[in-house]
N, C-alpha and C. Protein backbone atom coordinates (compact mmCIF):
# COMPACT_ATOMS: atom_id res chain seq x y z
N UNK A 1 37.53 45.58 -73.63
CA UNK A 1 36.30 46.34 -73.75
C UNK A 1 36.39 47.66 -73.02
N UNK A 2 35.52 48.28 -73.49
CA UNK A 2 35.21 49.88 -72.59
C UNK A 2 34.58 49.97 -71.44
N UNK A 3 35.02 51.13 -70.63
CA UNK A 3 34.35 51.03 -68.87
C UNK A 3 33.24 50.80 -69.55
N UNK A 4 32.29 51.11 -70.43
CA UNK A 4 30.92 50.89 -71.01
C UNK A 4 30.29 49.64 -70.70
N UNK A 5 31.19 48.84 -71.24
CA UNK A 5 30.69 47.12 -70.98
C UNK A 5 30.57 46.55 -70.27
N UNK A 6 31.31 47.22 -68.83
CA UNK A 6 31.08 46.74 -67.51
C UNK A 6 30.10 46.04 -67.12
N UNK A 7 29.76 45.69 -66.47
CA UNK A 7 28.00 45.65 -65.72
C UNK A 7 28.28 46.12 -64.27
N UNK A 8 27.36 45.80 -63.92
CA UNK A 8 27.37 46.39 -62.38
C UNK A 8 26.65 45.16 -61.59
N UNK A 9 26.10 44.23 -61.99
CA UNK A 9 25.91 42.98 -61.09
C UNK A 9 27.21 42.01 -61.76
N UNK A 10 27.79 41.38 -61.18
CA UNK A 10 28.11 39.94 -61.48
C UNK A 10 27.81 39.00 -62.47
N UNK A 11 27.94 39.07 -63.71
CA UNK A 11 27.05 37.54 -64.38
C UNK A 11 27.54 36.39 -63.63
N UNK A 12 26.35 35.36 -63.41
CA UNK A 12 26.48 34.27 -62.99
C UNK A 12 26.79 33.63 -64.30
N UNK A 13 27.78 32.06 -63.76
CA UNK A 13 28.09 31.25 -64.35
C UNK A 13 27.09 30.61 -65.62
N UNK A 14 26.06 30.62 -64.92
CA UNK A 14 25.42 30.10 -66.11
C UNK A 14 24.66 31.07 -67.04
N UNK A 15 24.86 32.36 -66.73
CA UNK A 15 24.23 33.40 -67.47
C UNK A 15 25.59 33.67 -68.70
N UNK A 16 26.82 33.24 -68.07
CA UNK A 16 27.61 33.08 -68.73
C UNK A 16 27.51 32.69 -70.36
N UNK A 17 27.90 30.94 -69.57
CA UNK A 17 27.33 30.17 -70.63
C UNK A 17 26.20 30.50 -71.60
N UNK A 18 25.15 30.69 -71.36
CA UNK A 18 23.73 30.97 -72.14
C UNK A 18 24.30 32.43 -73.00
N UNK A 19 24.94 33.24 -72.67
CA UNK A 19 25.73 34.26 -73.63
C UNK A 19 26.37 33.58 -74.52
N UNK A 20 27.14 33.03 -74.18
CA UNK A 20 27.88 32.56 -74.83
C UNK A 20 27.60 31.40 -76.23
N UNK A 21 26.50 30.72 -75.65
CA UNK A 21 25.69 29.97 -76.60
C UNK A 21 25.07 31.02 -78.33
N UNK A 22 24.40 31.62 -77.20
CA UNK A 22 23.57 32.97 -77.80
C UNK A 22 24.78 33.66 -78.98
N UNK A 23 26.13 33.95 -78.73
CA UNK A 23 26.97 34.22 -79.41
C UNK A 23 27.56 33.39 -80.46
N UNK A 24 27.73 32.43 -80.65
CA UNK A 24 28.50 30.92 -80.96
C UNK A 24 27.76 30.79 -82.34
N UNK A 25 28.73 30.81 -83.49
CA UNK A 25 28.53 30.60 -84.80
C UNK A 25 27.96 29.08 -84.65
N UNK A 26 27.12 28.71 -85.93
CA UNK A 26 26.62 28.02 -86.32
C UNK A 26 27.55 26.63 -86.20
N UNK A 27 28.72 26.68 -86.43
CA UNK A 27 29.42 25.27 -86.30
C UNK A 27 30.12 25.25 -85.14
N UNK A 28 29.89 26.65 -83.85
CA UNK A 28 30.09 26.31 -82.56
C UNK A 28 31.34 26.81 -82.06
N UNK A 29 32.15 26.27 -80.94
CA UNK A 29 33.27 27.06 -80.37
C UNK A 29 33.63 25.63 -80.25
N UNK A 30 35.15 25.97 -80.35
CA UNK A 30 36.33 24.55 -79.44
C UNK A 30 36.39 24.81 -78.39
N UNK A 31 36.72 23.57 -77.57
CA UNK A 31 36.81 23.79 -76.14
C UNK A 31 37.94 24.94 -76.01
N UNK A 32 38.46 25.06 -76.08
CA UNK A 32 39.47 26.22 -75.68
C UNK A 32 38.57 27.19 -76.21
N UNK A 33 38.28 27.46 -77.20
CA UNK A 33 37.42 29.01 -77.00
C UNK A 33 36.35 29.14 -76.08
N UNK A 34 35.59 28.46 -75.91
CA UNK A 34 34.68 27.95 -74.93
C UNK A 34 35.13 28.52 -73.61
N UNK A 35 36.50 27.94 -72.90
CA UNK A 35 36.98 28.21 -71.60
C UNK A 35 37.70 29.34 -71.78
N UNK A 36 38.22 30.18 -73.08
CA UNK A 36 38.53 31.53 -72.84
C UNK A 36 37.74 32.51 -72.75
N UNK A 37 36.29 32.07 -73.61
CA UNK A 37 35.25 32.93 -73.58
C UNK A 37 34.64 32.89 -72.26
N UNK A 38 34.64 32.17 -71.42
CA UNK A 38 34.19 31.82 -70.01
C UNK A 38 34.97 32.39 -69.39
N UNK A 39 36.11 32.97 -69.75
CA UNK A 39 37.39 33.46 -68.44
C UNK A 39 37.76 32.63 -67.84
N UNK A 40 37.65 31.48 -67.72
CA UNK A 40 37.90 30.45 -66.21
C UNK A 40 39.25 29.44 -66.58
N UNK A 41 40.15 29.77 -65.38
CA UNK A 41 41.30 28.80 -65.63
C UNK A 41 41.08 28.42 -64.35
N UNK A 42 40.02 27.52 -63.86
CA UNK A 42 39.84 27.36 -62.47
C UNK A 42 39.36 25.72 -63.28
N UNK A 43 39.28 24.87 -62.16
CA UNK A 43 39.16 23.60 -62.68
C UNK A 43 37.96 22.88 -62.46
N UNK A 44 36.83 23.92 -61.55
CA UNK A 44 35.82 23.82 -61.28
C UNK A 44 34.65 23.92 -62.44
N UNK A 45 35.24 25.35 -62.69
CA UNK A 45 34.42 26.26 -63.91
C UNK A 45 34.73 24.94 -65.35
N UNK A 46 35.64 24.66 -65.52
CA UNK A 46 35.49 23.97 -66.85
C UNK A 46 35.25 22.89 -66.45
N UNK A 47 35.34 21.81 -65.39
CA UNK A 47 34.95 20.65 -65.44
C UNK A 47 33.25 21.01 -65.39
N UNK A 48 32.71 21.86 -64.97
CA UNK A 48 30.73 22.08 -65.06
C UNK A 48 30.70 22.41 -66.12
N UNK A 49 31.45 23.03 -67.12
CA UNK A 49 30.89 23.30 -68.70
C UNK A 49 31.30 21.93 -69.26
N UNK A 50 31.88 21.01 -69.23
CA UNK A 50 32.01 19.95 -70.00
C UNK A 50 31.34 18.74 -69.24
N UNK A 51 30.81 19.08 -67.70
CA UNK A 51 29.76 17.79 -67.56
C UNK A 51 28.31 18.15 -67.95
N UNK A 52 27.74 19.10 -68.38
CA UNK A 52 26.64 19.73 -68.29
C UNK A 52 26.40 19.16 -69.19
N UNK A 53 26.83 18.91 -70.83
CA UNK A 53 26.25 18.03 -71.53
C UNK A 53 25.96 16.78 -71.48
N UNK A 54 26.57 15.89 -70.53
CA UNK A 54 26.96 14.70 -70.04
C UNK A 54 25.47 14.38 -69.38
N UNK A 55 24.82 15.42 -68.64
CA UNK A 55 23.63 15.87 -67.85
C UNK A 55 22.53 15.54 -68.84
N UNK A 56 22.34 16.01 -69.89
CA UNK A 56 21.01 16.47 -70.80
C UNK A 56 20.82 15.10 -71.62
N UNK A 57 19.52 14.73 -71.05
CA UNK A 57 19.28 13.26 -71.51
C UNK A 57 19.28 13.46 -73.37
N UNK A 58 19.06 12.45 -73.63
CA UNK A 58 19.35 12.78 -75.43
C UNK A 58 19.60 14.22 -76.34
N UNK A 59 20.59 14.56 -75.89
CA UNK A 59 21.86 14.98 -76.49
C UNK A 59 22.89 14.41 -76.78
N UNK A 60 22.80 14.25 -78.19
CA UNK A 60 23.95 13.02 -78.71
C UNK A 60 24.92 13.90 -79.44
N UNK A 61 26.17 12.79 -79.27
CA UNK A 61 27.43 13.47 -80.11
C UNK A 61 27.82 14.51 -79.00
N UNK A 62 27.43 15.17 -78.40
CA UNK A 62 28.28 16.28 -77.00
C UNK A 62 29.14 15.65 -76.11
N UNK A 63 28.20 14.27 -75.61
CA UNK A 63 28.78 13.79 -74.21
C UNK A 63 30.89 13.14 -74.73
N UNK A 64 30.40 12.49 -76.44
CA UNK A 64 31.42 12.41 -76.89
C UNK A 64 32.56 13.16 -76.96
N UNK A 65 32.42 14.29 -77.04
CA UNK A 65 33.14 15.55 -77.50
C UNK A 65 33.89 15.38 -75.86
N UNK A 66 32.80 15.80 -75.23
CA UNK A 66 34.02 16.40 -73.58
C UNK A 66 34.18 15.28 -72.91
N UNK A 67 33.81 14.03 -72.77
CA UNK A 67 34.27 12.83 -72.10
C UNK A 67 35.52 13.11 -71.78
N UNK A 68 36.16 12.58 -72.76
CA UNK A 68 37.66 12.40 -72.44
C UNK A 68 38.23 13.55 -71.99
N UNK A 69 38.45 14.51 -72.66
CA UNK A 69 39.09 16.29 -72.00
C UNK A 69 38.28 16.08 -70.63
N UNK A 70 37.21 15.98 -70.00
CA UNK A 70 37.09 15.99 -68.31
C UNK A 70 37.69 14.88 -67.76
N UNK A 71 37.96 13.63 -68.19
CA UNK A 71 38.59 12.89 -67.16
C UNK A 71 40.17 13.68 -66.88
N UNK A 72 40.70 14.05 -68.27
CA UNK A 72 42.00 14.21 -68.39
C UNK A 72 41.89 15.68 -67.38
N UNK A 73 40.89 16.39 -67.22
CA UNK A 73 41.42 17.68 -66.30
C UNK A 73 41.08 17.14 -64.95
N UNK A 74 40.05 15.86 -65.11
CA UNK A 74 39.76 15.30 -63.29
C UNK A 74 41.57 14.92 -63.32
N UNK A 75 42.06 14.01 -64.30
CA UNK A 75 43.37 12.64 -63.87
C UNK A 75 44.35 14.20 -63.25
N UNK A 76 44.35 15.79 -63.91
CA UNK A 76 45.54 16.61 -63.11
C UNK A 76 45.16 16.90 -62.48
N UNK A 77 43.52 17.10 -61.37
CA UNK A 77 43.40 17.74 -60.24
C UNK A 77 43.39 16.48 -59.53
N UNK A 78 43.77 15.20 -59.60
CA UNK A 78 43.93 14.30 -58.84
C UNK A 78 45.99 14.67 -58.81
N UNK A 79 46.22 14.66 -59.47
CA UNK A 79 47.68 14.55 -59.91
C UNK A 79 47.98 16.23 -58.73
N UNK A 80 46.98 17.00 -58.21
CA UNK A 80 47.46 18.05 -58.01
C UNK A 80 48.26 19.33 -58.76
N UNK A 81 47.57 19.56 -59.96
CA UNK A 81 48.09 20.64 -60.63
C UNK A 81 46.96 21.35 -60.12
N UNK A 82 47.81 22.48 -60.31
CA UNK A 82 46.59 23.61 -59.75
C UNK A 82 45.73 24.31 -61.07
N UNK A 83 46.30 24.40 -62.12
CA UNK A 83 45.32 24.84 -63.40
C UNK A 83 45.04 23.44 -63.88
N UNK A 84 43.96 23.79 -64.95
CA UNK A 84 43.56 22.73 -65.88
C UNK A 84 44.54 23.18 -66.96
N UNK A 85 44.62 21.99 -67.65
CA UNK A 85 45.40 22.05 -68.93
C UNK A 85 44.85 20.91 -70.04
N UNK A 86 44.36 21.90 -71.22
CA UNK A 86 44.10 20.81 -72.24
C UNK A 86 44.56 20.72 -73.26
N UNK A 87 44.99 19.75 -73.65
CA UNK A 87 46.16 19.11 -74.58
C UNK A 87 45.59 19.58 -76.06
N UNK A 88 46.69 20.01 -76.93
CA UNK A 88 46.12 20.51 -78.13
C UNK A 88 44.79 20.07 -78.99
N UNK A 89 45.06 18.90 -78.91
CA UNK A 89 44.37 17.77 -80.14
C UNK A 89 42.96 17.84 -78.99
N UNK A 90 42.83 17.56 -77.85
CA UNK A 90 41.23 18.01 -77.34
C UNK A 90 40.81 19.14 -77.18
N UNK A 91 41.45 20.33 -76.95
CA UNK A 91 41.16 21.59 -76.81
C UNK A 91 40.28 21.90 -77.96
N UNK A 92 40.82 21.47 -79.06
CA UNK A 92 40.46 21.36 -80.74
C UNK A 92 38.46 21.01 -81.08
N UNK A 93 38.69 20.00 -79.99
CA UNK A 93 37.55 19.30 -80.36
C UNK A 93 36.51 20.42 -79.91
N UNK A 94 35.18 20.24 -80.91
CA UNK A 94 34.11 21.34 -81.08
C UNK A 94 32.98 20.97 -80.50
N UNK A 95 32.12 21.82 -79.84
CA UNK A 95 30.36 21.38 -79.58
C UNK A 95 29.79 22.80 -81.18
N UNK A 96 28.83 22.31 -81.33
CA UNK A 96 27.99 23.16 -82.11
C UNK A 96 26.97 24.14 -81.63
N UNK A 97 26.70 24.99 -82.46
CA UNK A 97 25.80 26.13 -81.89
C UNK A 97 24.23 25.68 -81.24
N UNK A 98 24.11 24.14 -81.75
CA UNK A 98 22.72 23.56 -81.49
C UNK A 98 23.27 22.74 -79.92
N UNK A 99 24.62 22.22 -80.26
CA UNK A 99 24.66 21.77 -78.84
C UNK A 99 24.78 22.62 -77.35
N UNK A 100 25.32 23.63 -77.93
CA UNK A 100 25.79 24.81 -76.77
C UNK A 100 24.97 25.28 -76.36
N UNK A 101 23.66 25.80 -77.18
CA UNK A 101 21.74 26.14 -76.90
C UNK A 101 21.26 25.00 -76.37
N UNK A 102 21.69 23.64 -76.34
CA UNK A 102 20.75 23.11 -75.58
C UNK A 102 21.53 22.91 -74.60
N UNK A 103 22.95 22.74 -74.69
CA UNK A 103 23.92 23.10 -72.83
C UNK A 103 23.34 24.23 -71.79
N UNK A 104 23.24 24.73 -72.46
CA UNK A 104 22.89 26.60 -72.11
C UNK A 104 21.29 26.36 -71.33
N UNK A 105 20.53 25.89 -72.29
CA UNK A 105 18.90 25.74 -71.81
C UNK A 105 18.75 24.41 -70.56
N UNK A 106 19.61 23.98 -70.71
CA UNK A 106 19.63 22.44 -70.11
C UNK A 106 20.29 22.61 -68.73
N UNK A 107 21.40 23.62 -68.81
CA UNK A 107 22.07 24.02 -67.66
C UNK A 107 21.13 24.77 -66.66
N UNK A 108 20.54 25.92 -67.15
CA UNK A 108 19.59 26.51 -66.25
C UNK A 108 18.58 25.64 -65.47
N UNK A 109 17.76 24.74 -66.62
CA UNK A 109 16.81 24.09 -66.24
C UNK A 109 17.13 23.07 -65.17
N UNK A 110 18.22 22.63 -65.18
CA UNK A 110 18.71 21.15 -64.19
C UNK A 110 19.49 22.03 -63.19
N UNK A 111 19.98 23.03 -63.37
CA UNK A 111 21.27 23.12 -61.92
C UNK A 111 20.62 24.47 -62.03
N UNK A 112 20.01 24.98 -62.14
CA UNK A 112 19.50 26.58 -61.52
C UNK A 112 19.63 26.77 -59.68
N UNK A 113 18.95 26.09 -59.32
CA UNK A 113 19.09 25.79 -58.16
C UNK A 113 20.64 25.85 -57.42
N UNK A 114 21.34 25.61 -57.99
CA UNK A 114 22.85 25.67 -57.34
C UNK A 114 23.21 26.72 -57.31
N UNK A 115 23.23 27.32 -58.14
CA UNK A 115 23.13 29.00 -57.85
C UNK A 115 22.63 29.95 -56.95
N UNK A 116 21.24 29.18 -56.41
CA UNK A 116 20.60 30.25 -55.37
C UNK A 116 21.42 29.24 -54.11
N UNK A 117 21.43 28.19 -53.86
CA UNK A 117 21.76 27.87 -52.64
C UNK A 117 23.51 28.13 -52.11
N UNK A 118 24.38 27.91 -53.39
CA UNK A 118 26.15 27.90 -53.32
C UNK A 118 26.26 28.94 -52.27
N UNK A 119 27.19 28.24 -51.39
CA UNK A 119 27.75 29.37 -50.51
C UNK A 119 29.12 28.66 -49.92
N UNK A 120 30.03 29.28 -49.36
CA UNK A 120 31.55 28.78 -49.16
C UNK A 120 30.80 28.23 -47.84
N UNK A 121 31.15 26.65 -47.76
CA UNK A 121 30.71 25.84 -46.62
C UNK A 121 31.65 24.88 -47.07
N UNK A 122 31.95 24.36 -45.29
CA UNK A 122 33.13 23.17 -45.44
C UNK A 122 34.45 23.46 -46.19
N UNK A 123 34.86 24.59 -46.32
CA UNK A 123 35.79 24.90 -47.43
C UNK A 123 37.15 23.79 -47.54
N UNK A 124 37.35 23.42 -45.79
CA UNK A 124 38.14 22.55 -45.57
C UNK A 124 38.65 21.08 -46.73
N UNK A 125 37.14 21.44 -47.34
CA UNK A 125 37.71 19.52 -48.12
C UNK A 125 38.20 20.46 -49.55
N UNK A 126 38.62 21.64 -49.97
CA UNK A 126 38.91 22.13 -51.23
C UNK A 126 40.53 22.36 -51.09
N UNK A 127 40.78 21.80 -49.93
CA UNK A 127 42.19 21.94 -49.48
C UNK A 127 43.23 21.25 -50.60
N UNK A 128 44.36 21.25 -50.47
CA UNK A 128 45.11 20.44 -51.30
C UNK A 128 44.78 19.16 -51.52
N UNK A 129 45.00 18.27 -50.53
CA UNK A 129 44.82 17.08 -50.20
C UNK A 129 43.19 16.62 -50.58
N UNK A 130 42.41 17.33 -50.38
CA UNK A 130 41.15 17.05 -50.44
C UNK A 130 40.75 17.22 -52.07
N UNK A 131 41.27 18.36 -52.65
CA UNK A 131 41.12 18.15 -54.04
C UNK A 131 41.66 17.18 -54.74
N UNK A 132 42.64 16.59 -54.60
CA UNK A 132 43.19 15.79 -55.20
C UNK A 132 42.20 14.62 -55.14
N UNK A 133 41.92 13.97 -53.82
CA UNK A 133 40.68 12.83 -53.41
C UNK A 133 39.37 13.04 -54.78
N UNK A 134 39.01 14.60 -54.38
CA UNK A 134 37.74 14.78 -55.65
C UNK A 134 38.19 14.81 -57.03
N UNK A 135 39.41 14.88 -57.22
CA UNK A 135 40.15 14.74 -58.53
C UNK A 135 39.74 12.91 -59.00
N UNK A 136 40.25 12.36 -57.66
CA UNK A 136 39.83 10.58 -58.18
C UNK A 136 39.02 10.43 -58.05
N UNK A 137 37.62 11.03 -57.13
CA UNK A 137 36.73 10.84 -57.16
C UNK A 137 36.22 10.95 -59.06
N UNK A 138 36.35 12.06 -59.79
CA UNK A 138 36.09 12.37 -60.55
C UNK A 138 36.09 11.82 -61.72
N UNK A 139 37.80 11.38 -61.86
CA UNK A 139 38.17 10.32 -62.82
C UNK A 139 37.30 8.89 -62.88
N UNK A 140 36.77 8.22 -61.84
CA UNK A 140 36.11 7.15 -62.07
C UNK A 140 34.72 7.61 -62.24
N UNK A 141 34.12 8.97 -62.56
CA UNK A 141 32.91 9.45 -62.40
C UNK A 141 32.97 9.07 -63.98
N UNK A 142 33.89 9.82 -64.67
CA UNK A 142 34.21 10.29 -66.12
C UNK A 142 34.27 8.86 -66.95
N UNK A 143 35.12 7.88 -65.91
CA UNK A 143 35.32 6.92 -66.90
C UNK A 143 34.43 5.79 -67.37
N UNK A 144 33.22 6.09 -66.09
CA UNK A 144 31.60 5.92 -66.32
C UNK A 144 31.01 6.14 -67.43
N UNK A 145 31.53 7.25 -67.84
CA UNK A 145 30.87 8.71 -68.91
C UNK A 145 31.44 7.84 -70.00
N UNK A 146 32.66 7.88 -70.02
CA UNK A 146 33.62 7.11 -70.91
C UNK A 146 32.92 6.07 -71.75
N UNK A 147 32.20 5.16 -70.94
CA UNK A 147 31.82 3.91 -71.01
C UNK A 147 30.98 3.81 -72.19
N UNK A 148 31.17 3.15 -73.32
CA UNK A 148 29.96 3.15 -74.64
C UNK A 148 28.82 2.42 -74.32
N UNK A 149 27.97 2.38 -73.48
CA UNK A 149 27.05 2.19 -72.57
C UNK A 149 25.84 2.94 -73.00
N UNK A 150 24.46 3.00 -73.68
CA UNK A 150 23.49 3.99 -73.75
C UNK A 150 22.99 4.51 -72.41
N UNK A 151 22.48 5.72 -72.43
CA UNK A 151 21.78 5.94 -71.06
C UNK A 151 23.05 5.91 -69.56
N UNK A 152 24.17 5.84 -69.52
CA UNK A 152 24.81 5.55 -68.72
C UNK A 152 25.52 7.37 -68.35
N UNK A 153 25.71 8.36 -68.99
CA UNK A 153 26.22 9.28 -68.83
C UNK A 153 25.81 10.50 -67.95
N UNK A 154 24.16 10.46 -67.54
CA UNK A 154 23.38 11.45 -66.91
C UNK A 154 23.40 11.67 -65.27
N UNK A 155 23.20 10.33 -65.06
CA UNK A 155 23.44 10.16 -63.39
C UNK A 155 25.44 10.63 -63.17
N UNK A 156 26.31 10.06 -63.89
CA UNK A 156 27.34 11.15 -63.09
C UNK A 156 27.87 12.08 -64.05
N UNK A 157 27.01 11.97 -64.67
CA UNK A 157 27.35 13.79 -65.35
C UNK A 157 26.83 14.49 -64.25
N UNK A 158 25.79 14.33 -63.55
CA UNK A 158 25.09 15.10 -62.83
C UNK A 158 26.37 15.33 -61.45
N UNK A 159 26.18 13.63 -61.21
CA UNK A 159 27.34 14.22 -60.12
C UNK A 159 28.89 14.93 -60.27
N UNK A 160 29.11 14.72 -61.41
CA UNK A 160 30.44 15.37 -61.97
C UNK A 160 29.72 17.24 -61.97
N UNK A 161 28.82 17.55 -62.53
CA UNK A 161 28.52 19.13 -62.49
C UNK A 161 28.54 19.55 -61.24
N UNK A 162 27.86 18.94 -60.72
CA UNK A 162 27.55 19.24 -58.88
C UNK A 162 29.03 18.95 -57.96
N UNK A 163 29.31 18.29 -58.12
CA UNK A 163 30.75 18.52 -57.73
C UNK A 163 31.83 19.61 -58.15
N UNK A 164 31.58 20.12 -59.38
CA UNK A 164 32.16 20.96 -60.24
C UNK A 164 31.62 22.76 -60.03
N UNK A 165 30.55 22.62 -59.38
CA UNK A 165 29.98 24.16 -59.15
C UNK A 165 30.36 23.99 -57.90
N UNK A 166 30.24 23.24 -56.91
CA UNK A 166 30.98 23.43 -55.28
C UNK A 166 32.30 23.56 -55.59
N UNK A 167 33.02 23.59 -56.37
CA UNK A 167 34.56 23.71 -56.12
C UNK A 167 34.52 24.99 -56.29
N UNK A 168 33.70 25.39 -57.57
CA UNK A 168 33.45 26.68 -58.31
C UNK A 168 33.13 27.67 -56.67
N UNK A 169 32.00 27.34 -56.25
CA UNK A 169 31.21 28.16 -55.18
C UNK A 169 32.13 27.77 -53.97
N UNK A 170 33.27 26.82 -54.16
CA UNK A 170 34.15 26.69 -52.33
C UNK A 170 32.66 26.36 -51.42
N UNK A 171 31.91 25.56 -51.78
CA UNK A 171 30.69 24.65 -51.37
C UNK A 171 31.44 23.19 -51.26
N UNK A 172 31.60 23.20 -49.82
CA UNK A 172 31.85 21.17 -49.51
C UNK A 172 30.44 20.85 -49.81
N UNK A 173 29.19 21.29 -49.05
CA UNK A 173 28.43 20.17 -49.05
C UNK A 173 27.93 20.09 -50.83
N UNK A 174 27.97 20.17 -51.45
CA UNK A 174 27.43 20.36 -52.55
C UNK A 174 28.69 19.16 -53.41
N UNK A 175 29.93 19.22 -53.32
CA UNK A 175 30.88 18.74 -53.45
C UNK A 175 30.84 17.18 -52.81
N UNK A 176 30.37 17.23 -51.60
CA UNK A 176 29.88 15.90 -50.93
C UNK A 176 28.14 15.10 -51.64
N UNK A 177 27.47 15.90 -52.17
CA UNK A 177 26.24 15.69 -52.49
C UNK A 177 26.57 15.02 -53.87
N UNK A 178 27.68 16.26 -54.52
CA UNK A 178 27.84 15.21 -56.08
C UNK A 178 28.64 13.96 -55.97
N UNK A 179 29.21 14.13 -55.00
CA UNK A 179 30.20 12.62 -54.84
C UNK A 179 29.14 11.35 -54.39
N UNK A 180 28.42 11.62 -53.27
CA UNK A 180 27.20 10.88 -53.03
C UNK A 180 26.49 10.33 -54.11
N UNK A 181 26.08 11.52 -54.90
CA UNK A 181 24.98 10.70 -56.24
C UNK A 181 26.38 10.23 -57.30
N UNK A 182 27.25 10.61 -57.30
CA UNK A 182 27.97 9.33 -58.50
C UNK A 182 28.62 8.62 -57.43
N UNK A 183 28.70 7.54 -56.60
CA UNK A 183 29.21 7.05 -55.90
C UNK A 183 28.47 6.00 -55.62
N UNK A 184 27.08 6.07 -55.52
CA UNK A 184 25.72 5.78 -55.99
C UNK A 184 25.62 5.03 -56.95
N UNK A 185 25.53 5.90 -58.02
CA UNK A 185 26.07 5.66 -59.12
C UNK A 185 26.84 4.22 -59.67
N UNK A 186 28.12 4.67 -59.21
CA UNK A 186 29.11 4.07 -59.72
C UNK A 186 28.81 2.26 -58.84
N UNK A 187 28.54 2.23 -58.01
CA UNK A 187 28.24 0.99 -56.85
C UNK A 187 26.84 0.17 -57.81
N UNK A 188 26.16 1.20 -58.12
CA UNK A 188 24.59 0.08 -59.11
C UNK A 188 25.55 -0.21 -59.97
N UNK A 189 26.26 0.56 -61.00
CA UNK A 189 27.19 -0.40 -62.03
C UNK A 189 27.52 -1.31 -61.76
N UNK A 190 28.79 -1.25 -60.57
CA UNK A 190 29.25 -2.77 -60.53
C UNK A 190 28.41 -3.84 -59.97
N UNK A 191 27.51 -3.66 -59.13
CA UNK A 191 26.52 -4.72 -58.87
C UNK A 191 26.13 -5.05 -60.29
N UNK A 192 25.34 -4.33 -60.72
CA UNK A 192 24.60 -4.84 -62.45
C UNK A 192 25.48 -5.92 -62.86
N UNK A 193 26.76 -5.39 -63.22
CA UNK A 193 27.73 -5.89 -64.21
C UNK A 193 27.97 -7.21 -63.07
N UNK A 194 28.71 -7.19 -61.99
CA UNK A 194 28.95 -8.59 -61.04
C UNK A 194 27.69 -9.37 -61.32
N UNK A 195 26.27 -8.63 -61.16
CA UNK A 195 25.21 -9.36 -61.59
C UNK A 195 25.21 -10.10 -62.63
N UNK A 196 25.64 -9.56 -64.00
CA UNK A 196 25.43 -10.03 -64.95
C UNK A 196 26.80 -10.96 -65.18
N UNK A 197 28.01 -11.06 -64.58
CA UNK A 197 29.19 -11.82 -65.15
C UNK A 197 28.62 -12.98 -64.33
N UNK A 198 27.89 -12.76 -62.63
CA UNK A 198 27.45 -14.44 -62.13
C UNK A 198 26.60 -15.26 -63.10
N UNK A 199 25.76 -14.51 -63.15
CA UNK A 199 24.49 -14.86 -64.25
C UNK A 199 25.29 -15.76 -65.62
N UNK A 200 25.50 -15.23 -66.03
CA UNK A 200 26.57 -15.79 -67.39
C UNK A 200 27.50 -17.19 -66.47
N UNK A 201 28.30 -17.07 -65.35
CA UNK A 201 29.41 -18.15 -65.52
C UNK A 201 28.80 -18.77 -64.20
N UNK A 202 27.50 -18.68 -63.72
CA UNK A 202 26.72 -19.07 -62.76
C UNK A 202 26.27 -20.63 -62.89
């Protein structure tokens, strides 16, 4: 583009996105256009665009789409790669122009707030070692998500985004807050389910 197009503030992340929605033909962007149109080869920035739908209570058919591509970029920031990398055949896979408008509207409305508060705190746990931990943290967030379960994807989508804008913002506590609520999370599952296998062979 031309010095013209510049701006002179910053777009925020999610002003991003909501452009980007706003732009997005009728049958939508693939994830790879998605994360080139975003600029971001950071593993923060795309794991919050692919939990954000995960977030938005009945929105169907989305959470499907990025499930799997976020565990697989949580399983390499556990593995310690430093970029994300997504494998042809998911990169491929599409959200639509109706899903990306309600990512876009859904994002502001639920995580606006992260935006005014993000600030580099605790930077210490974004360390090598420490990413990798939120890498597994992540993977069992996702494989929650994973789960063909109704209603099961919102609580750690949430904590998967919120974890995903503190890496973005070099925010521990925010990073500690999303691990908290899917951790949470993830602990009522297995009670339920232990609940329900006693119940049955009880």
């Amino acid at each position: 583009g031309s010095a013209m197009t510049t701006e002179l503030t910053p777009r925020t992340f999610l002003q991003s996105i909501e452009s980007m929605a706003a732009e997005a033909p009728e049958d939508g962007f693939s994830l790879r256009a998605i994360f080139d149109r975003l600029h971001e080869r950071a593993f923060g920035a795309a794991l919050f665009i692919l939990a954000l739908p995960c977030c938005i209570p009945f929105l169907w058919g989305v959470p499907q789409v990025v499930a799997l591509p976020m565990m697989v970029l949580a399983g390499q920031m556990a593995m310690g790669r430093r970029e994300p990398w997504l494998p042809a055949k998911l990169a491929q896979r599409k959200i639509d122009k109706k899903g990306l408008t309600r990512t876009a509207t859904g994002g502001r409305k639920w995580f606006g707030w992260l935006e005014v508060i993000a600030r580099p705190r605790l930077t210490f746990l974004m360390a090598p070692v420490g990413e990798r931990v939120i890498g597994l943290l992540l993977v069992v967030f996702c494989a929650s998500i994973l789960l063909p379960i109704p209603g099961t994807n919102t609580v750690p989508g949430i904590g998967v985004a919120i974890i995903a804008f503190g890496l973005m913002a070099r925010d521990g506590i925010l990073v500690c807050l999303g691990g908290i609520i899917g951790t949470a999370w993830i602990s009522t599952l297995i009670a339920v389910i232990a609940f329900g296998v006693s119940s049955i062979t009880g």
